[in-house]
PDB file of N, CA and C in Angstrom:
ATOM      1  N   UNK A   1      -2.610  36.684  42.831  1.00  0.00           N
ATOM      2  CA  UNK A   1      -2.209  37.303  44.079  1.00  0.00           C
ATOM      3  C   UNK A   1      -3.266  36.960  45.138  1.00  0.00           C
ATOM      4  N   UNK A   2      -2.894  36.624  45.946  1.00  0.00           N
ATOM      5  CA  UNK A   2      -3.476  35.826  47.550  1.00  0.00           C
ATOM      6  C   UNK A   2      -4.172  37.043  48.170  1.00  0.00           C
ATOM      7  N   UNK A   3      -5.587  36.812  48.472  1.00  0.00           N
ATOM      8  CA  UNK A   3      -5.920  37.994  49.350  1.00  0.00           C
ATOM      9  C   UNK A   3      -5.031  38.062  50.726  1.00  0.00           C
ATOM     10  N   UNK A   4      -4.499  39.654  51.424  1.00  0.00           N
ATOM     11  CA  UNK A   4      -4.234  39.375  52.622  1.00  0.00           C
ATOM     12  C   UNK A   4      -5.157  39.779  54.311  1.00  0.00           C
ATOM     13  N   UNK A   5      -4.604  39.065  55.279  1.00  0.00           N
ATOM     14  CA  UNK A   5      -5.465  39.034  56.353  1.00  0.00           C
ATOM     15  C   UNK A   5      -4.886  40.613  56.868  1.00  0.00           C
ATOM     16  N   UNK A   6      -5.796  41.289  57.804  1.00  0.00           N
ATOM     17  CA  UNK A   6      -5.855  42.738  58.263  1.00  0.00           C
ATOM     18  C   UNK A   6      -4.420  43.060  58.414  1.00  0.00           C
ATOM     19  N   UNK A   7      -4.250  41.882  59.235  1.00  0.00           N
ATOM     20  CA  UNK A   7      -2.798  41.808  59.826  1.00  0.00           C
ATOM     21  C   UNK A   7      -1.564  42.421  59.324  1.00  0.00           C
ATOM     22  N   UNK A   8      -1.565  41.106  57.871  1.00  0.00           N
ATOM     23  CA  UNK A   8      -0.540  40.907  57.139  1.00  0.00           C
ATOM     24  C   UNK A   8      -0.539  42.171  56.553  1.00  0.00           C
ATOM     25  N   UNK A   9      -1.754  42.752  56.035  1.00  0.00           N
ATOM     26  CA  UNK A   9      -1.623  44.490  55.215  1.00  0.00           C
ATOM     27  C   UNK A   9      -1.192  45.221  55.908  1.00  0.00           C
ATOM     28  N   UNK A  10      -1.324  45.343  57.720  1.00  0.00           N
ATOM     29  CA  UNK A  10      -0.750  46.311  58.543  1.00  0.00           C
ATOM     30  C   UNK A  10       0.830  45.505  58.191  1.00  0.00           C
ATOM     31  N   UNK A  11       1.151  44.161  58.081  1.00  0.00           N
ATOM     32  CA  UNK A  11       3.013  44.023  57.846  1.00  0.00           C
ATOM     33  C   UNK A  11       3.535  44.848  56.711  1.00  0.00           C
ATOM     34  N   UNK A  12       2.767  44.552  56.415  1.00  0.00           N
ATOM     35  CA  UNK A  12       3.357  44.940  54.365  1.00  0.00           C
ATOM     36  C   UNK A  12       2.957  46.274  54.414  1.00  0.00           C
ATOM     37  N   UNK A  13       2.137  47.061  54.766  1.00  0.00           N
ATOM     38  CA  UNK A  13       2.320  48.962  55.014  1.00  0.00           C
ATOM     39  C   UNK A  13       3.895  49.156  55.691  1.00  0.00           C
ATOM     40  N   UNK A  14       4.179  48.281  56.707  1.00  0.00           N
ATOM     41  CA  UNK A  14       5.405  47.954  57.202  1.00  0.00           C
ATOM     42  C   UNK A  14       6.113  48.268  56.223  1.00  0.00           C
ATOM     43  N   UNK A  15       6.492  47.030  55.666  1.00  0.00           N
ATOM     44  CA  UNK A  15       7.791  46.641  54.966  1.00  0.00           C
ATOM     45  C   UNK A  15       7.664  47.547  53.637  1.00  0.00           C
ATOM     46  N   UNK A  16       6.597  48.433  53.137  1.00  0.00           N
ATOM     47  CA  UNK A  16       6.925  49.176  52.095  1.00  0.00           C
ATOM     48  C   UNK A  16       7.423  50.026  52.633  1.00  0.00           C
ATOM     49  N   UNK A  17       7.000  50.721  53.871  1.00  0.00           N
ATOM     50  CA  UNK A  17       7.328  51.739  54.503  1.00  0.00           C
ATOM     51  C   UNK A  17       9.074  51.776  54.438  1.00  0.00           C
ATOM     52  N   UNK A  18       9.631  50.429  54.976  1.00  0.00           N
ATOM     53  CA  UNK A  18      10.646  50.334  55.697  1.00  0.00           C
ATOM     54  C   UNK A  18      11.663  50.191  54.217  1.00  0.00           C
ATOM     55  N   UNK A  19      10.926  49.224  53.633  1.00  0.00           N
ATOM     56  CA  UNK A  19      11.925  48.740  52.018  1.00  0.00           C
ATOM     57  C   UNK A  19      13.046  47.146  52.584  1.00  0.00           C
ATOM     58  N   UNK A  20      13.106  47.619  53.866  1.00  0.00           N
ATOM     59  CA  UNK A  20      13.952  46.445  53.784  1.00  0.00           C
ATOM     60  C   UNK A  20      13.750  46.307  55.644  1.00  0.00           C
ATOM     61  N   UNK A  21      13.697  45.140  56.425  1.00  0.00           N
ATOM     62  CA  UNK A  21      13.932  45.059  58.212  1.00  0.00           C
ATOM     63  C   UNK A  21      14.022  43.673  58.541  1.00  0.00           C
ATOM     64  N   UNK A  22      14.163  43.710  59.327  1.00  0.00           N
ATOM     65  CA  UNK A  22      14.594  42.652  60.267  1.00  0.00           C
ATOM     66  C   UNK A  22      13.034  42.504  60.961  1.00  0.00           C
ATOM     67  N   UNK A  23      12.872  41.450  61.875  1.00  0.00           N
ATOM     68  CA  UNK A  23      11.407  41.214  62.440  1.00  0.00           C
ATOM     69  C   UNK A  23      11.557  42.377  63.469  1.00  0.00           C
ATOM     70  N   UNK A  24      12.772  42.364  64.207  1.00  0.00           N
ATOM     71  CA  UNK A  24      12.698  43.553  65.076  1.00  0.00           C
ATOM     72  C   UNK A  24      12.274  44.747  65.129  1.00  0.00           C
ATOM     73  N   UNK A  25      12.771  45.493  64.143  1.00  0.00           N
ATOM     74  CA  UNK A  25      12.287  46.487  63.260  1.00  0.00           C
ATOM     75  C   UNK A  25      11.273  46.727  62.660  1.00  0.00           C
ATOM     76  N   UNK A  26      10.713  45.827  62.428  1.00  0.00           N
ATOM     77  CA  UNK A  26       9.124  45.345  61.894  1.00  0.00           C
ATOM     78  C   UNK A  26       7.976  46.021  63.231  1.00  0.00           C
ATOM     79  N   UNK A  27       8.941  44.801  64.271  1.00  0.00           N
ATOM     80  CA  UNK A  27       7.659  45.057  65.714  1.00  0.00           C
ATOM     81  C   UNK A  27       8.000  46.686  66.302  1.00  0.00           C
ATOM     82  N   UNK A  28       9.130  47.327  66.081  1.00  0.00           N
ATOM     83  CA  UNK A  28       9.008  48.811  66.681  1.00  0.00           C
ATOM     84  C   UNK A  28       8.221  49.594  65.886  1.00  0.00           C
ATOM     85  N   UNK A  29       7.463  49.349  64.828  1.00  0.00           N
ATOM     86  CA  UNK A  29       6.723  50.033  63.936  1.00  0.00           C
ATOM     87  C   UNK A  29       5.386  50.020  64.445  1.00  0.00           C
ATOM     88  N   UNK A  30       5.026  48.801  65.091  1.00  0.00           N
ATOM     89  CA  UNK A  30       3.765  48.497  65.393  1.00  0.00           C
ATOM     90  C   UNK A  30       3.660  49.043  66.742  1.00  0.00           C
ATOM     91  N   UNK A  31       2.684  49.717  66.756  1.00  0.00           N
ATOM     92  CA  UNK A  31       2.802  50.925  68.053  1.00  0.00           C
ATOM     93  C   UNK A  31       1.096  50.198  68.560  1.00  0.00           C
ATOM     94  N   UNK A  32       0.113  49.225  67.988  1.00  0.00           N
ATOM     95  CA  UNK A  32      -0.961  49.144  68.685  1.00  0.00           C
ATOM     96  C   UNK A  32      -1.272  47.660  68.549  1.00  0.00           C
ATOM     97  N   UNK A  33      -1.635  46.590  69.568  1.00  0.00           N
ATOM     98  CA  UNK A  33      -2.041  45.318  69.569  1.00  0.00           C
ATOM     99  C   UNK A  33      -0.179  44.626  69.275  1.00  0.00           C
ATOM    100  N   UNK A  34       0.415  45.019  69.705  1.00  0.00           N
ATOM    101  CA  UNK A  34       1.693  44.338  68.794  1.00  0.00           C
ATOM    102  C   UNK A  34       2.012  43.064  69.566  1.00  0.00           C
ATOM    103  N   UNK A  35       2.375  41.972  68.464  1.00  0.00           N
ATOM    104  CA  UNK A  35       2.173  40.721  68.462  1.00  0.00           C
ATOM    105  C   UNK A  35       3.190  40.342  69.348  1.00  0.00           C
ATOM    106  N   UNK A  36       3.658  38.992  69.724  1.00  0.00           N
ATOM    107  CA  UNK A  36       4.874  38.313  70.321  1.00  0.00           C
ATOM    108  C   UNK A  36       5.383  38.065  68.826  1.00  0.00           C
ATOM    109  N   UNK A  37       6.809  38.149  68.924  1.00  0.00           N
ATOM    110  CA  UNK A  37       8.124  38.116  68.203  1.00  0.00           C
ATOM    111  C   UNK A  37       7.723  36.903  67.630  1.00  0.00           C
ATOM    112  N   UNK A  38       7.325  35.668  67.919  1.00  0.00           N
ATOM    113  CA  UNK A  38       7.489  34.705  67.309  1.00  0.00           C
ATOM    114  C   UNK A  38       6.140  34.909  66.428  1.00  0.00           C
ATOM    115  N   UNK A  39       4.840  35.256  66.704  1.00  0.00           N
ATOM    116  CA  UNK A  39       3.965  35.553  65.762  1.00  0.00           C
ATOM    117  C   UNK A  39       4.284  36.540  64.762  1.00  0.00           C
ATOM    118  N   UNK A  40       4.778  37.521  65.150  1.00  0.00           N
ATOM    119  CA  UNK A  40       4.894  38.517  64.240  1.00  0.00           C
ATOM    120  C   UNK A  40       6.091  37.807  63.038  1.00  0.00           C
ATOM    121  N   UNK A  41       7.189  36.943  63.762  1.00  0.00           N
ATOM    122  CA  UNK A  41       7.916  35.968  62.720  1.00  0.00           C
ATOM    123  C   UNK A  41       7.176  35.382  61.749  1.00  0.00           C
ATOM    124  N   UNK A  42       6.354  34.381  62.025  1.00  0.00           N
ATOM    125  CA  UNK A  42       5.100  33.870  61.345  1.00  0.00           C
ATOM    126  C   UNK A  42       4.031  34.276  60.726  1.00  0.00           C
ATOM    127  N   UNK A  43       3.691  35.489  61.073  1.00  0.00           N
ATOM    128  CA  UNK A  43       3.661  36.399  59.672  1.00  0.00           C
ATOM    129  C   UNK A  43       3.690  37.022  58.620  1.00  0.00           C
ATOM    130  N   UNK A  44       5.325  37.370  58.826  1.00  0.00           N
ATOM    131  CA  UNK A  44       6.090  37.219  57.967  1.00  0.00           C
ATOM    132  C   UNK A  44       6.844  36.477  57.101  1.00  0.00           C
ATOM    133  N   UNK A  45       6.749  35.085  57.504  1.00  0.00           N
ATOM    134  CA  UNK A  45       7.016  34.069  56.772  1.00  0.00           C
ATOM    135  C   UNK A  45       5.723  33.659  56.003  1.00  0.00           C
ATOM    136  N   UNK A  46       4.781  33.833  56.468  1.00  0.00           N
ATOM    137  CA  UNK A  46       3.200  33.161  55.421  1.00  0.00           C
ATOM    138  C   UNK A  46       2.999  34.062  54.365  1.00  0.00           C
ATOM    139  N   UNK A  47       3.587  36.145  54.412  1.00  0.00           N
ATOM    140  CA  UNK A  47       3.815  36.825  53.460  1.00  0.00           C
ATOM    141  C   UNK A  47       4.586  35.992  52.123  1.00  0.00           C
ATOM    142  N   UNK A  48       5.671  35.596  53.164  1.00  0.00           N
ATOM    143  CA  UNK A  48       6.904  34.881  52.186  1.00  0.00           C
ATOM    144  C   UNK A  48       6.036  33.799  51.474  1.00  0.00           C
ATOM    145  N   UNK A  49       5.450  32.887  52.062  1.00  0.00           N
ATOM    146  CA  UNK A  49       5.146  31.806  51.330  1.00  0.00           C
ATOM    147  C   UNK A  49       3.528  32.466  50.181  1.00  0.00           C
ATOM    148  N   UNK A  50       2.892  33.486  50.082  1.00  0.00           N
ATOM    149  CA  UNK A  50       2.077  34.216  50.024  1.00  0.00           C
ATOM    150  C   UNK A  50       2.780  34.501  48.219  1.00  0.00           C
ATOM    151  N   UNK A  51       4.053  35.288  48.316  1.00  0.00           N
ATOM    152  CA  UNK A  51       4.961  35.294  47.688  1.00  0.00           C
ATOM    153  C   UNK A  51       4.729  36.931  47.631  1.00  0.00           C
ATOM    154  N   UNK A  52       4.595  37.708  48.959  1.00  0.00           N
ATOM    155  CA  UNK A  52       4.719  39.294  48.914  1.00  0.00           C
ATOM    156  C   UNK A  52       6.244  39.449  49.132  1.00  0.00           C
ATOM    157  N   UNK A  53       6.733  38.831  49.976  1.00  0.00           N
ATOM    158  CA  UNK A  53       7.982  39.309  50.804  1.00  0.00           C
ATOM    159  C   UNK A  53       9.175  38.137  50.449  1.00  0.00           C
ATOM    160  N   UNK A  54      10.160  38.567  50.439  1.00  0.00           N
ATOM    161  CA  UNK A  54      11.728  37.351  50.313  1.00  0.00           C
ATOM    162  C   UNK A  54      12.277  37.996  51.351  1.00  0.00           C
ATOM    163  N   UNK A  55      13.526  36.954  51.613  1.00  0.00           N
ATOM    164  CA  UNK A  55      14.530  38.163  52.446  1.00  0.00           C
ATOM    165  C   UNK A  55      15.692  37.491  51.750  1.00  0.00           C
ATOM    166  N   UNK A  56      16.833  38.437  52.651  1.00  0.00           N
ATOM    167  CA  UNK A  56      18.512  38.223  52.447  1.00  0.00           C
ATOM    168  C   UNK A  56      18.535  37.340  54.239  1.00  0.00           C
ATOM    169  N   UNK A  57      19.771  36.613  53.987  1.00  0.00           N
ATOM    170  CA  UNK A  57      19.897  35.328  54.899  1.00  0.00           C
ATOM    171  C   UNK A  57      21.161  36.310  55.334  1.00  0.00           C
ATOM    172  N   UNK A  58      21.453  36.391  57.036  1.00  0.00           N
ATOM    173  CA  UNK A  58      22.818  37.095  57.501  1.00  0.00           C
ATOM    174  C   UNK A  58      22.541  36.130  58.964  1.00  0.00           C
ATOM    175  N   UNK A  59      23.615  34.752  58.538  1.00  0.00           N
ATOM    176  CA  UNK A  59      23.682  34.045  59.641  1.00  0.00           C
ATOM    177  C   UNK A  59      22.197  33.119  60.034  1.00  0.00           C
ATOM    178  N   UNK A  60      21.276  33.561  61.076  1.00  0.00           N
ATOM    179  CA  UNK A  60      20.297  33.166  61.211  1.00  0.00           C
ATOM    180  C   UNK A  60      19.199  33.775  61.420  1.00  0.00           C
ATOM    181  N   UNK A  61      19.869  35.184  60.993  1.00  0.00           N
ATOM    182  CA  UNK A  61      18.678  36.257  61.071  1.00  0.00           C
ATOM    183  C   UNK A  61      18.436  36.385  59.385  1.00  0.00           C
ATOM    184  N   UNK A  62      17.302  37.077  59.391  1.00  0.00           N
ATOM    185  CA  UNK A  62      16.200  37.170  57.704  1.00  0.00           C
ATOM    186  C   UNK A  62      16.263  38.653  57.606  1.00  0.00           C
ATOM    187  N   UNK A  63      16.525  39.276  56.742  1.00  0.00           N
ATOM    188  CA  UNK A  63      16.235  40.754  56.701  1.00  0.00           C
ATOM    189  C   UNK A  63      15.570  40.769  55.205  1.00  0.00           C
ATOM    190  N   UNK A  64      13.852  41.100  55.607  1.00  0.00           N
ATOM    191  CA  UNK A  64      12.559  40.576  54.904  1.00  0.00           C
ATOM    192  C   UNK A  64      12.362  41.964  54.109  1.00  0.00           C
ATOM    193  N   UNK A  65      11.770  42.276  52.349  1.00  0.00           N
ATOM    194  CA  UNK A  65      11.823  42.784  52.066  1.00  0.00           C
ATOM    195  C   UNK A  65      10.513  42.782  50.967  1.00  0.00           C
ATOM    196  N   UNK A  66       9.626  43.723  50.473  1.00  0.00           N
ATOM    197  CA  UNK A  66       8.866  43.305  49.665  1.00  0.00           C
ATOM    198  C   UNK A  66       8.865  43.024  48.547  1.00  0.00           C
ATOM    199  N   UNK A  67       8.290  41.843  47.985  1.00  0.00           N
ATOM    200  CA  UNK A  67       8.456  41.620  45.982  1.00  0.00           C
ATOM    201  C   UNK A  67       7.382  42.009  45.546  1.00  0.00           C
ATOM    202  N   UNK A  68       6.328  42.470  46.083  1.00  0.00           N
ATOM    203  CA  UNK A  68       5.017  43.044  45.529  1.00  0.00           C
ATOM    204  C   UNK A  68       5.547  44.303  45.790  1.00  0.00           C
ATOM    205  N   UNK A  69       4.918  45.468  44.492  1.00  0.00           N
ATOM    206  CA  UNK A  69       5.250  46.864  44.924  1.00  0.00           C
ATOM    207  C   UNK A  69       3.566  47.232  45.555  1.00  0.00           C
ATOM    208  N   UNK A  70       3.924  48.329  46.400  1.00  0.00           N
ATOM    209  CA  UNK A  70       2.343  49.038  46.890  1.00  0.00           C
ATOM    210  C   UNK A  70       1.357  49.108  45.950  1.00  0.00           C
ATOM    211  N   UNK A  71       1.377  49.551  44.651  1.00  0.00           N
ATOM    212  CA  UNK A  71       0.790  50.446  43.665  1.00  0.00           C
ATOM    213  C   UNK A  71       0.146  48.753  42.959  1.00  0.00           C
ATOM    214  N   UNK A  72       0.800  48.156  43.041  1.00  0.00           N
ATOM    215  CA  UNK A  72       0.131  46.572  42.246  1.00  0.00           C
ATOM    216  C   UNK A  72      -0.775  46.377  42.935  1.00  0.00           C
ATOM    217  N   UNK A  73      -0.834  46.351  44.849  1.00  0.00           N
ATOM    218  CA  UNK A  73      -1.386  45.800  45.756  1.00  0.00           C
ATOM    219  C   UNK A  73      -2.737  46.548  45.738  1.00  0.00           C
ATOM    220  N   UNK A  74      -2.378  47.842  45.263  1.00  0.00           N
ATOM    221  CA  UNK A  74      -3.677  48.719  45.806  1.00  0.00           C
ATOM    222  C   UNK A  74      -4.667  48.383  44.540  1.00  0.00           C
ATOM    223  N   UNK A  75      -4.064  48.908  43.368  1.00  0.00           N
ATOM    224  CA  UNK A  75      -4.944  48.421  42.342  1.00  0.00           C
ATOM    225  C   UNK A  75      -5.780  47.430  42.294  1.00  0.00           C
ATOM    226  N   UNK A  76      -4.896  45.775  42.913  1.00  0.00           N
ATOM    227  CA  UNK A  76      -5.900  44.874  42.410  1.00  0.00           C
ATOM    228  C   UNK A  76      -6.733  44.868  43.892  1.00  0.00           C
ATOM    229  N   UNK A  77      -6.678  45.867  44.937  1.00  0.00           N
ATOM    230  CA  UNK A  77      -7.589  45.713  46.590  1.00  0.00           C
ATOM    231  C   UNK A  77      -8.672  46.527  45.234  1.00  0.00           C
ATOM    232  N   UNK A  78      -7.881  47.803  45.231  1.00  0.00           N
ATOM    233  CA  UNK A  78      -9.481  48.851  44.643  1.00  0.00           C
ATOM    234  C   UNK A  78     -10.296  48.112  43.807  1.00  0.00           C
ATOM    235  N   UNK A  79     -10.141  47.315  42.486  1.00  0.00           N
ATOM    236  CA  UNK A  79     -10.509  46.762  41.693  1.00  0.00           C
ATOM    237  C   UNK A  79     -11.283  45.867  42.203  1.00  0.00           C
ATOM    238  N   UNK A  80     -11.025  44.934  43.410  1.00  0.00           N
ATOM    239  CA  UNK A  80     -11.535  43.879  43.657  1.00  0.00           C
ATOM    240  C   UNK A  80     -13.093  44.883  44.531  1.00  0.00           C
ATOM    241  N   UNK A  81     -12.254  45.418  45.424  1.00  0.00           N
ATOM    242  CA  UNK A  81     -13.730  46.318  46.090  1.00  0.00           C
ATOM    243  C   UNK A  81     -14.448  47.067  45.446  1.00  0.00           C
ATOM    244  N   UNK A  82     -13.811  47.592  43.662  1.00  0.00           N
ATOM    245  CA  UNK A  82     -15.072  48.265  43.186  1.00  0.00           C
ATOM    246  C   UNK A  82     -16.239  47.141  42.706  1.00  0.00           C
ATOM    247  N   UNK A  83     -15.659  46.173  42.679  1.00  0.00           N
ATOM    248  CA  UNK A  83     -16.518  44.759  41.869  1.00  0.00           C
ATOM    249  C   UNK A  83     -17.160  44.353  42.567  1.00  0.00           C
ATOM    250  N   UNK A  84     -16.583  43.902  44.183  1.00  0.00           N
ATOM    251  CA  UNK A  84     -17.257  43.721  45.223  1.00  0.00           C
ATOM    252  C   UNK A  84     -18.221  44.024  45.619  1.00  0.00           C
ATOM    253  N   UNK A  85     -18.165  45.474  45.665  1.00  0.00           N
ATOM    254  CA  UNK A  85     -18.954  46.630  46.530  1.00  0.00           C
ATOM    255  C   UNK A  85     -19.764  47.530  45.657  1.00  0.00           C
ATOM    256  N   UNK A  86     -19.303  47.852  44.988  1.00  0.00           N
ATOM    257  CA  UNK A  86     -20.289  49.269  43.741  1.00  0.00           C
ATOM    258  C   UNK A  86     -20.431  48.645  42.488  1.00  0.00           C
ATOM    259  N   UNK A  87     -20.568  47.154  42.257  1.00  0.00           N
ATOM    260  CA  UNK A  87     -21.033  46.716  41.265  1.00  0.00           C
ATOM    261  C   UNK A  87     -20.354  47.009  40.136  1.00  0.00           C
ATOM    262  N   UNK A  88     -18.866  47.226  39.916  1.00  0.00           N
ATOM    263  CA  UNK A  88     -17.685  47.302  39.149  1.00  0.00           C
ATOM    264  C   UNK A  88     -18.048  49.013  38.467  1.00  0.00           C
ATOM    265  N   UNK A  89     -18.782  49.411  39.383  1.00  0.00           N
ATOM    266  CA  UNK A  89     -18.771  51.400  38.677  1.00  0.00           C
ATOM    267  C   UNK A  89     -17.877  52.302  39.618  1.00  0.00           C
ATOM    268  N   UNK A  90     -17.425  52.860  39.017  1.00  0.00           N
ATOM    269  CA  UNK A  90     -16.818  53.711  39.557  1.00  0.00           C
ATOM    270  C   UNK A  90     -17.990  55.017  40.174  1.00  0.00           C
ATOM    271  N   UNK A  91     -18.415  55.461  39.968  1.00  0.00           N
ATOM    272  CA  UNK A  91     -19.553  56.378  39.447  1.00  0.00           C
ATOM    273  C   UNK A  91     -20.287  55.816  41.050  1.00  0.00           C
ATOM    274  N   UNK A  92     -20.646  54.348  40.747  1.00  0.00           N
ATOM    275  CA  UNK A  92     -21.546  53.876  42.148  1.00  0.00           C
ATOM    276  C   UNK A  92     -20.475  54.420  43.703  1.00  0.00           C
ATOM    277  N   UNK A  93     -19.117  54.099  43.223  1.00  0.00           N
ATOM    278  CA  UNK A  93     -17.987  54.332  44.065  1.00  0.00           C
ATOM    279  C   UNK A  93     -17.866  55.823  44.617  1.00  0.00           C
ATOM    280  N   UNK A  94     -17.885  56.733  44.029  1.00  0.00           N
ATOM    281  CA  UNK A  94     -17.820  58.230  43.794  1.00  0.00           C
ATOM    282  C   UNK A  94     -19.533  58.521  44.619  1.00  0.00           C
ATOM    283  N   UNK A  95     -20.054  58.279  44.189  1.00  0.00           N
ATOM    284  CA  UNK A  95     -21.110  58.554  44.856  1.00  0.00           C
ATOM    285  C   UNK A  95     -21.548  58.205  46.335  1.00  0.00           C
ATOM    286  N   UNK A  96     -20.992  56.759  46.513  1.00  0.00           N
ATOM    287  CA  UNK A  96     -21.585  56.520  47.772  1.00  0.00           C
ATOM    288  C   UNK A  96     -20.377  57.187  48.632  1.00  0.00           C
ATOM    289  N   UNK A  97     -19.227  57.756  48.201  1.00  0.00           N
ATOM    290  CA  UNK A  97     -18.253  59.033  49.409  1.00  0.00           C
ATOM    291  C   UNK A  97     -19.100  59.956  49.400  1.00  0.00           C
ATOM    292  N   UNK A  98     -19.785  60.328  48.142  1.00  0.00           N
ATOM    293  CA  UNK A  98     -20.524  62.205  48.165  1.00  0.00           C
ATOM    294  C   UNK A  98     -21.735  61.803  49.326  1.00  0.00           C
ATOM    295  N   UNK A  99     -22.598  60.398  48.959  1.00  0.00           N
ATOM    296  CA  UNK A  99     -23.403  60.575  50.063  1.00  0.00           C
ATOM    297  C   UNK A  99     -23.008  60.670  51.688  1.00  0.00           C
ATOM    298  N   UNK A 100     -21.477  60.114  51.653  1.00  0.00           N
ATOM    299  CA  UNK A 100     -21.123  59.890  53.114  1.00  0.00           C
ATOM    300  C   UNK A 100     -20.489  60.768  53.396  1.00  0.00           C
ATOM    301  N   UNK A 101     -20.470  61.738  52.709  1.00  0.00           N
ATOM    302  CA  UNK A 101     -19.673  63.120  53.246  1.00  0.00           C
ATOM    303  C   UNK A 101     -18.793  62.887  53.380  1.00  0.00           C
ATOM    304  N   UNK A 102     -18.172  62.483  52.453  1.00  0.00           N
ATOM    305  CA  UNK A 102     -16.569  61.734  52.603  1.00  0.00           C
ATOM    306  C   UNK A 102     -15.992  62.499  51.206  1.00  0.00           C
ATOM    307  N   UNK A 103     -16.081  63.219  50.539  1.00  0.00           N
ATOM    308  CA  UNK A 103     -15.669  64.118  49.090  1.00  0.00           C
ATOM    309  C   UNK A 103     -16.895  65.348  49.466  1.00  0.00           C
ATOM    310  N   UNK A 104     -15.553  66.289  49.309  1.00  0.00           N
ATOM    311  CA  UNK A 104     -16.104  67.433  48.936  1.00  0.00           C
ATOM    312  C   UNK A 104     -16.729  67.925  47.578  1.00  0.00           C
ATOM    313  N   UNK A 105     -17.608  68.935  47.349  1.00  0.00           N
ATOM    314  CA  UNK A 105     -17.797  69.169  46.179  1.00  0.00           C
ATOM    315  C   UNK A 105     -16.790  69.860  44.987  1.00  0.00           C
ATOM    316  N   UNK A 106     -15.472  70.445  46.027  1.00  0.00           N
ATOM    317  CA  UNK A 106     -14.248  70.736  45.644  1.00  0.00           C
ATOM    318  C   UNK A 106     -13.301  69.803  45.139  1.00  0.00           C
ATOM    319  N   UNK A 107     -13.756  68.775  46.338  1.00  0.00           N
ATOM    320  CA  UNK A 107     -12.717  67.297  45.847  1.00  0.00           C
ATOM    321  C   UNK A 107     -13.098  67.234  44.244  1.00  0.00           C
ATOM    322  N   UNK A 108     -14.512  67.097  44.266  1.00  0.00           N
ATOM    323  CA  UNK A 108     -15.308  66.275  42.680  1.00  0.00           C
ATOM    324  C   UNK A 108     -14.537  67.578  41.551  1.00  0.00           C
ATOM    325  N   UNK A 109     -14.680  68.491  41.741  1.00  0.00           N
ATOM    326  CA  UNK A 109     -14.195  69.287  41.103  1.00  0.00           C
ATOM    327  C   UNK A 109     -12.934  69.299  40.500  1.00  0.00           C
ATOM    328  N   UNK A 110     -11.859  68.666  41.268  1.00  0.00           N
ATOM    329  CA  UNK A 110     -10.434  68.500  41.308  1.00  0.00           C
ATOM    330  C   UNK A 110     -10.284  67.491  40.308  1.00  0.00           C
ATOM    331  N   UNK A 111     -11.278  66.240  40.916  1.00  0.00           N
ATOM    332  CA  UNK A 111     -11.235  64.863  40.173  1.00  0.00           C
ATOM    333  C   UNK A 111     -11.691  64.965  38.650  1.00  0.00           C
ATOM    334  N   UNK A 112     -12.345  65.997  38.674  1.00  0.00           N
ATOM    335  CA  UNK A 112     -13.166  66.353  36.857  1.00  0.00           C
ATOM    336  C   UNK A 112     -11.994  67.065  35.939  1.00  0.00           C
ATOM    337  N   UNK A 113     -11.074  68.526  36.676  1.00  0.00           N
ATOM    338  CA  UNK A 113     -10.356  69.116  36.455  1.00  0.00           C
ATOM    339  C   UNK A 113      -8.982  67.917  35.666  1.00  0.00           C
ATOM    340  N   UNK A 114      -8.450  66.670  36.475  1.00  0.00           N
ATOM    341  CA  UNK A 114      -7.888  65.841  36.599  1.00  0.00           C
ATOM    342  C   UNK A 114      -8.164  64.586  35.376  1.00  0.00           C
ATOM    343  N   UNK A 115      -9.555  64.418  35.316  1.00  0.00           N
ATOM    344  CA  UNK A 115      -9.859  63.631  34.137  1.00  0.00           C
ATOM    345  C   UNK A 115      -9.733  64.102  32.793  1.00  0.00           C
ATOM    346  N   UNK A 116     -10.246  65.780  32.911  1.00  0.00           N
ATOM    347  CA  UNK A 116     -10.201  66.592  31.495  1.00  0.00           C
ATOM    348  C   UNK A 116      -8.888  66.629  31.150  1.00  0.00           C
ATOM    349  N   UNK A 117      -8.138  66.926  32.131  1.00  0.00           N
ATOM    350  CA  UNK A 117      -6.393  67.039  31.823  1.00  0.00           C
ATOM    351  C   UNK A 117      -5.777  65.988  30.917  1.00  0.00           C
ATOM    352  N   UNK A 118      -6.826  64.394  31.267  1.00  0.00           N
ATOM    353  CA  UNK A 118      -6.076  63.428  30.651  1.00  0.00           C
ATOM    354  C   UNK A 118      -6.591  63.477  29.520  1.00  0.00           C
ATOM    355  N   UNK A 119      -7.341  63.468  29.048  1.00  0.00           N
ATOM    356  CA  UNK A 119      -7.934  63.326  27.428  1.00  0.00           C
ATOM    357  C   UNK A 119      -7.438  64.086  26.396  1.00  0.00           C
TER     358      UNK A 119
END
């Protein structure tokens, strides 16, 4: 799986969102920086060639849809950034939110409550 550019992840939050659109439909979603029609086309076609997105053919319009599900995408982003970034620990991961005040000590609590549940 192809890393994607900022862009293309703001398309594809899109098109999971949507499940199925047209480019039109695509660009009324995008409420900030939104592209010209023909870029935002070309976007969506480099998804396609990427191999996130296919569409259905109606005439000469594309109604573009995703073949990656969200939950695949996120896994292998998290995975790649825990390897990236916290040296493949989770633990390094968890910690550097507690230092940034980004998890509560309630959150951690939840997340422990949540792990014991599974075992």
């Amino acid at each position: 799986m192809q890393k994607l550019t900022n862009k293309e992840e703001e398309i594809m939050q899109i098109l999971w969102k949507l499940k199925k659109a047209f480019v039109k439909e695509v660009m009324a979603e995008i409420t900030e920086d939104q592209p010209h029609y023909n870029t935002l086309s070309t976007i969506i076609r480099n998804l396609e060639d990427k191999g996130f997105v296919s569409h259905n053919a109606f005439g000469n319009t594309h109604q573009y849809f995703p073949k990656v599900k969200m939950e695949d995408y996120r896994k292998r982003f998290m995975n790649t950034a825990i390897d990236n970034y916290f040296n493949s620990s989770y633990k390094n991961m968890v910690s550097f939110f507690a230092e940034e005040e980004k998890i509560s000590a309630d959150e951690l609590r939840e997340i422990l409550a949540i792990i014991e549940n599974k075992k």
